[in-house]
PDB file of N, CA and C in Angstrom:
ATOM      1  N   UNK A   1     184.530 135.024 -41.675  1.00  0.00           N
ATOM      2  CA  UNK A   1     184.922 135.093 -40.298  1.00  0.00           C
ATOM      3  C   UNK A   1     185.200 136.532 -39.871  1.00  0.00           C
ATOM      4  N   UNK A   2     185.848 137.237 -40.985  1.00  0.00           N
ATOM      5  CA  UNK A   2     185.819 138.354 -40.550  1.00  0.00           C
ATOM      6  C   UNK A   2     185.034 139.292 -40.033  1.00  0.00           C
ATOM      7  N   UNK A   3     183.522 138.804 -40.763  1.00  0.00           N
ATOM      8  CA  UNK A   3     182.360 139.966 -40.708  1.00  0.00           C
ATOM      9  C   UNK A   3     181.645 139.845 -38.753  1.00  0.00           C
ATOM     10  N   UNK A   4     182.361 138.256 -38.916  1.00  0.00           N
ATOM     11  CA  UNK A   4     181.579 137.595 -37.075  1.00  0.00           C
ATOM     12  C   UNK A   4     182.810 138.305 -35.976  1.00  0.00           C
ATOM     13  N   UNK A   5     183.988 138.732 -36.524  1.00  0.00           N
ATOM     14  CA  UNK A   5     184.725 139.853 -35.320  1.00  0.00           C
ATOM     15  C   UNK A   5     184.306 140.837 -35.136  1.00  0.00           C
ATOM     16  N   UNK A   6     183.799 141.447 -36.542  1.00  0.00           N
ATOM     17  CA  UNK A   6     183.695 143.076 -36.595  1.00  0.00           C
ATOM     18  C   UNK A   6     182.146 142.841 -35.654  1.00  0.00           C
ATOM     19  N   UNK A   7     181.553 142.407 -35.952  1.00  0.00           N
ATOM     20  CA  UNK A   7     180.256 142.274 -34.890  1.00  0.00           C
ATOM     21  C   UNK A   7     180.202 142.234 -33.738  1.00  0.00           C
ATOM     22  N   UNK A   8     181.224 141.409 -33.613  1.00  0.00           N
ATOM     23  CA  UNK A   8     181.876 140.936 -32.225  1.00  0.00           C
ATOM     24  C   UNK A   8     182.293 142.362 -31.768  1.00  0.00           C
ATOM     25  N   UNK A   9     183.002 142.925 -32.180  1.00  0.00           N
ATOM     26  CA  UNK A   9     183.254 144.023 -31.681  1.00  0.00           C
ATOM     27  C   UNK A   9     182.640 145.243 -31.632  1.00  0.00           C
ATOM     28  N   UNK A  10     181.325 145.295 -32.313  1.00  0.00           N
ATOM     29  CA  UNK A  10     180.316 146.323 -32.117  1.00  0.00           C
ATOM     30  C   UNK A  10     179.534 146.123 -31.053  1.00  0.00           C
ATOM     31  N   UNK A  11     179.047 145.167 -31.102  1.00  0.00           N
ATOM     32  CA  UNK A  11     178.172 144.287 -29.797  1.00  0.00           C
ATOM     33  C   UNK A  11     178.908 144.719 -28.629  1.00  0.00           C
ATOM     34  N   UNK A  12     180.501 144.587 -28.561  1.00  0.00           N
ATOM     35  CA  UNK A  12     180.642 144.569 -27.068  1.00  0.00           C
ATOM     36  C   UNK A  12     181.074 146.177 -27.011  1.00  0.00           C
ATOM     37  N   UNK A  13     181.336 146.908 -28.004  1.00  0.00           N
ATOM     38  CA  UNK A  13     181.259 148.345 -27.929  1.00  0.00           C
ATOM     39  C   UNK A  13     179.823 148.872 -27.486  1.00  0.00           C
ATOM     40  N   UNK A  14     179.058 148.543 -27.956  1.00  0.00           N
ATOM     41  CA  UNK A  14     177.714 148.986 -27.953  1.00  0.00           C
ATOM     42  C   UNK A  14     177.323 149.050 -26.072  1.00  0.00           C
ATOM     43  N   UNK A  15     177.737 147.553 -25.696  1.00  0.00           N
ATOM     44  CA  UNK A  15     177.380 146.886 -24.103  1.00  0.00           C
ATOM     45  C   UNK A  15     178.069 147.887 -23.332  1.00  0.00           C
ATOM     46  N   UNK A  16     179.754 148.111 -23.920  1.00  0.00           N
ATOM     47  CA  UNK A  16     180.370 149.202 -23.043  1.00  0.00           C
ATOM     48  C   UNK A  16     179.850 150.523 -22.872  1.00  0.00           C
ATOM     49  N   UNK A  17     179.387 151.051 -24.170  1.00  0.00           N
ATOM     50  CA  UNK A  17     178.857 152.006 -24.137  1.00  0.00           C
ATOM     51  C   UNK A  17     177.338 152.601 -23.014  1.00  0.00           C
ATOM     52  N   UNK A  18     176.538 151.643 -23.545  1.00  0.00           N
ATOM     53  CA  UNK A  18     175.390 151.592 -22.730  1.00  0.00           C
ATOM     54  C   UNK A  18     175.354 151.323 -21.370  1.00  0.00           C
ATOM     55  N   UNK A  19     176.684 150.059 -20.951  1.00  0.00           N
ATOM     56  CA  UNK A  19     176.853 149.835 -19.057  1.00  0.00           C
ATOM     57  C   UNK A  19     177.486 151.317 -18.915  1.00  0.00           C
ATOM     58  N   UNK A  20     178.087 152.212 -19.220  1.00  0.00           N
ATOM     59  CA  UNK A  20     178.487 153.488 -19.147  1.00  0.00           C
ATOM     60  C   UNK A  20     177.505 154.521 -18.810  1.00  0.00           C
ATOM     61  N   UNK A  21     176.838 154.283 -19.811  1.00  0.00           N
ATOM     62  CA  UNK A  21     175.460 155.695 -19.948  1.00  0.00           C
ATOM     63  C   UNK A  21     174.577 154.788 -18.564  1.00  0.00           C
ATOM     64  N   UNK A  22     174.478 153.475 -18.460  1.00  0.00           N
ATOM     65  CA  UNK A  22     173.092 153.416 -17.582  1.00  0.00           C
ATOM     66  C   UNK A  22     173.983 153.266 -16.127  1.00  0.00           C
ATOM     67  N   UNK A  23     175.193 153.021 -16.428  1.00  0.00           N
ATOM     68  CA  UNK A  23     175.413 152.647 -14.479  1.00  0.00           C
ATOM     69  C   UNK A  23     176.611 153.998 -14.488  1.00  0.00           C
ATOM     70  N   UNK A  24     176.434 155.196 -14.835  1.00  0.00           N
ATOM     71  CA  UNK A  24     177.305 156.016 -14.579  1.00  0.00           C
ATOM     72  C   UNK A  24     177.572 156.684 -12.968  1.00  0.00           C
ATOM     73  N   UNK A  25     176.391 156.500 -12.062  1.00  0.00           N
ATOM     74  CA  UNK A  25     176.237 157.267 -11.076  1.00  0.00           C
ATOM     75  C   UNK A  25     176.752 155.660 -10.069  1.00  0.00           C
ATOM     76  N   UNK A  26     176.887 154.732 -10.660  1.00  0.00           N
ATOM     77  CA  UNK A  26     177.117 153.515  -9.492  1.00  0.00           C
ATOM     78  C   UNK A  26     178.839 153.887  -8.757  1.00  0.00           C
ATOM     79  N   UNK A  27     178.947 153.313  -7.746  1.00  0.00           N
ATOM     80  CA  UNK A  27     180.035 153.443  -7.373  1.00  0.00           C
ATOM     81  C   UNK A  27     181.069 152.898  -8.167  1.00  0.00           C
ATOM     82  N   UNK A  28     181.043 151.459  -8.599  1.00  0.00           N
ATOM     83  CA  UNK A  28     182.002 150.008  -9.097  1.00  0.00           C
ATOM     84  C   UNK A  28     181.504 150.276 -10.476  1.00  0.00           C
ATOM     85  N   UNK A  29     181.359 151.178 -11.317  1.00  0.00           N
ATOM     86  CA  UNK A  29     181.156 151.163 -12.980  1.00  0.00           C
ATOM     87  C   UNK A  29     182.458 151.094 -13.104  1.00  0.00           C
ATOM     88  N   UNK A  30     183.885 151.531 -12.770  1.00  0.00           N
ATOM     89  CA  UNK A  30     185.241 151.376 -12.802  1.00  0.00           C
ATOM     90  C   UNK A  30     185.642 149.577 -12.869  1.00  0.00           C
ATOM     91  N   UNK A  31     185.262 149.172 -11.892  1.00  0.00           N
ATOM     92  CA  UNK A  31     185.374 147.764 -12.178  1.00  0.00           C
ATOM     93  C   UNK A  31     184.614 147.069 -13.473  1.00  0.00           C
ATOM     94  N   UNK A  32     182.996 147.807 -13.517  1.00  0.00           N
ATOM     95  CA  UNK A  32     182.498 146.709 -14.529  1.00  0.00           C
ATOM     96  C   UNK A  32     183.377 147.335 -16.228  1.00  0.00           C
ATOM     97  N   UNK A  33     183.840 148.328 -16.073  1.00  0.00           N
ATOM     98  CA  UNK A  33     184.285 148.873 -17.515  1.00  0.00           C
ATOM     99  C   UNK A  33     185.330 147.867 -17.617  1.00  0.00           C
ATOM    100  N   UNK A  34     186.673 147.980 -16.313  1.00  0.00           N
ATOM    101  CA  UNK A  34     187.528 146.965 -16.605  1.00  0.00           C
ATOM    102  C   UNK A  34     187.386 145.457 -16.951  1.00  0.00           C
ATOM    103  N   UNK A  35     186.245 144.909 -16.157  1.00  0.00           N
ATOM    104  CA  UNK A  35     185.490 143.550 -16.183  1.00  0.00           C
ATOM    105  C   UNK A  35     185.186 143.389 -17.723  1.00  0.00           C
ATOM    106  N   UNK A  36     184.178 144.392 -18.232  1.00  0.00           N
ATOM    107  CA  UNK A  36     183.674 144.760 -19.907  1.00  0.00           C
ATOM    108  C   UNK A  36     185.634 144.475 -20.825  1.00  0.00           C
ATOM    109  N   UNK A  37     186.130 144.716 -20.733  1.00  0.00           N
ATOM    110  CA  UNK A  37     187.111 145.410 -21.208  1.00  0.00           C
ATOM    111  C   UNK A  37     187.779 143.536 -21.367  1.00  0.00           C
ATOM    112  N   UNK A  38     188.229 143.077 -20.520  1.00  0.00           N
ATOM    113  CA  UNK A  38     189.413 141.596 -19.811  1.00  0.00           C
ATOM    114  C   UNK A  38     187.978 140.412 -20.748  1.00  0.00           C
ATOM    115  N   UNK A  39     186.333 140.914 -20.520  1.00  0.00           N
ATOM    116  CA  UNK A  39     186.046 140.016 -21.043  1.00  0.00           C
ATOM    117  C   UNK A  39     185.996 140.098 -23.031  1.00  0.00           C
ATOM    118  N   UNK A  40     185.893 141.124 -23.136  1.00  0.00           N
ATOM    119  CA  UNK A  40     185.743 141.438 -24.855  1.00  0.00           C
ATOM    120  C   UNK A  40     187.352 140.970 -25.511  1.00  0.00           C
ATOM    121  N   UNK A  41     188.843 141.128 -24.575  1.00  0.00           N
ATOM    122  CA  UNK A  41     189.329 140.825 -24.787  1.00  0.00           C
ATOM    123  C   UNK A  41     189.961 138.923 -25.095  1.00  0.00           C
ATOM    124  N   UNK A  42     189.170 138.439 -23.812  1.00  0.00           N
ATOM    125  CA  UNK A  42     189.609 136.835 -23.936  1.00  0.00           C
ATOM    126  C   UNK A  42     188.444 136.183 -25.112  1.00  0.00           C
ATOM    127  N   UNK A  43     187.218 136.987 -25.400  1.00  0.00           N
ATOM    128  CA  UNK A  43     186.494 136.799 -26.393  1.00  0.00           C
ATOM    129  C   UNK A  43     186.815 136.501 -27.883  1.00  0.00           C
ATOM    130  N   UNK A  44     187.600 138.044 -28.402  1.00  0.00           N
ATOM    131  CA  UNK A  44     188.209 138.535 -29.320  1.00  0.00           C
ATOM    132  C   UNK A  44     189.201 137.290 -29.774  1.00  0.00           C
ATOM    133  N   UNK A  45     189.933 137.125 -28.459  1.00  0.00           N
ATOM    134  CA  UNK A  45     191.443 136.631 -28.563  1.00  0.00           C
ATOM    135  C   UNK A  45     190.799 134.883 -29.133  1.00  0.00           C
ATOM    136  N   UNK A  46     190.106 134.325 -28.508  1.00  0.00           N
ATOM    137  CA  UNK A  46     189.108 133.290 -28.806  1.00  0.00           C
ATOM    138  C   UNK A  46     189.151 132.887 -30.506  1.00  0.00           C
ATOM    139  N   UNK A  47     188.167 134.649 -30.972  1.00  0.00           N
ATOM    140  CA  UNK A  47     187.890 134.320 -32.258  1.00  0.00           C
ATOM    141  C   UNK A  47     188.806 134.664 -33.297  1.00  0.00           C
ATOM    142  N   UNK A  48     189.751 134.920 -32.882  1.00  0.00           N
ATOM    143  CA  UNK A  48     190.867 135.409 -33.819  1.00  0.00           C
ATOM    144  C   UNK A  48     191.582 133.875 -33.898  1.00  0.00           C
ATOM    145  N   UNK A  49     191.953 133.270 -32.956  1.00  0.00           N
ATOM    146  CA  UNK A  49     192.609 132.285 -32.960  1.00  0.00           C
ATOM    147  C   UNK A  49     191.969 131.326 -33.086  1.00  0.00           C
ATOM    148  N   UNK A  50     190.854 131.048 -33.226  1.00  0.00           N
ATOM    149  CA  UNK A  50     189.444 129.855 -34.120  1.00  0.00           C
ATOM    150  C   UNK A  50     190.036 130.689 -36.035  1.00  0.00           C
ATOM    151  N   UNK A  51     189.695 131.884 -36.061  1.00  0.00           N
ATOM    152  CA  UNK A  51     189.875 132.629 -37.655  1.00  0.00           C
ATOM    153  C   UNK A  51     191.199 131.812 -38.260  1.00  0.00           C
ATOM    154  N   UNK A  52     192.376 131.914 -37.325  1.00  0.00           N
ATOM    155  CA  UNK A  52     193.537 131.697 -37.743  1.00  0.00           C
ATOM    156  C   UNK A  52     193.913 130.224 -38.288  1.00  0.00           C
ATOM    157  N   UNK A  53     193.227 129.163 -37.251  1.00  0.00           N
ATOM    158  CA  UNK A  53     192.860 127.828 -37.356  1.00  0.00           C
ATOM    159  C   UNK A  53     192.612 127.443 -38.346  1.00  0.00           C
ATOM    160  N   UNK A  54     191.012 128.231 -38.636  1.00  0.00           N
ATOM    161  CA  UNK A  54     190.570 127.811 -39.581  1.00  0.00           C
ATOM    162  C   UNK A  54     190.521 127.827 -41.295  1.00  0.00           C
ATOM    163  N   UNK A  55     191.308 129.387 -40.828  1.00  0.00           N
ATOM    164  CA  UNK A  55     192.018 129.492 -42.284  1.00  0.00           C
ATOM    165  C   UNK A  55     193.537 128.618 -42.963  1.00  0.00           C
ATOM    166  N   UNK A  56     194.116 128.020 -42.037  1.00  0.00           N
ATOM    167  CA  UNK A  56     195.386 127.217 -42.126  1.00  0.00           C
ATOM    168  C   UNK A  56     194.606 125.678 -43.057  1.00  0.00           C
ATOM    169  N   UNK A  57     193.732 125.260 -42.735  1.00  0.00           N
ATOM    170  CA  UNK A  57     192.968 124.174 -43.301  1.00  0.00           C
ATOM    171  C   UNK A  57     192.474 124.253 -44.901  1.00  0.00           C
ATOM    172  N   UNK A  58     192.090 125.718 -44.955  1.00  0.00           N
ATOM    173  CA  UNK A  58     191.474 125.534 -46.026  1.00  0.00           C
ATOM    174  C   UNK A  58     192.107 126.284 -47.341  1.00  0.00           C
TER     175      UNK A  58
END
């Protein structure tokens, strides 16, 4: 489970990175970073607390 966060969290580093480099000149890239940011977080928070679950079982 661990190896599916750390991914998790490259993937959406990677997305931040790149909505950065390609929409830098947009007006609202401020919003989509924060938007990027609220969604990687309720994501994260998701798979940590499925990890936690599922390790209590076994």
């Amino acid at each position: 489970m661990k190896k599916i966060i750390i991914i998790n969290a490259l993937i959406w580093g990677v997305l931040l990175l790149g909505s950065a480099a390609l929409f830098r000149d947009h007006p609202n890239v401020k919003y989509s970073f924060f938007g990027i940011l609220i969604a990687y977080s309720i994501i994260h928070g998701l798979l940590a607390n499925f990890a936690k679950r599922n390790k209590v079982k076994t």
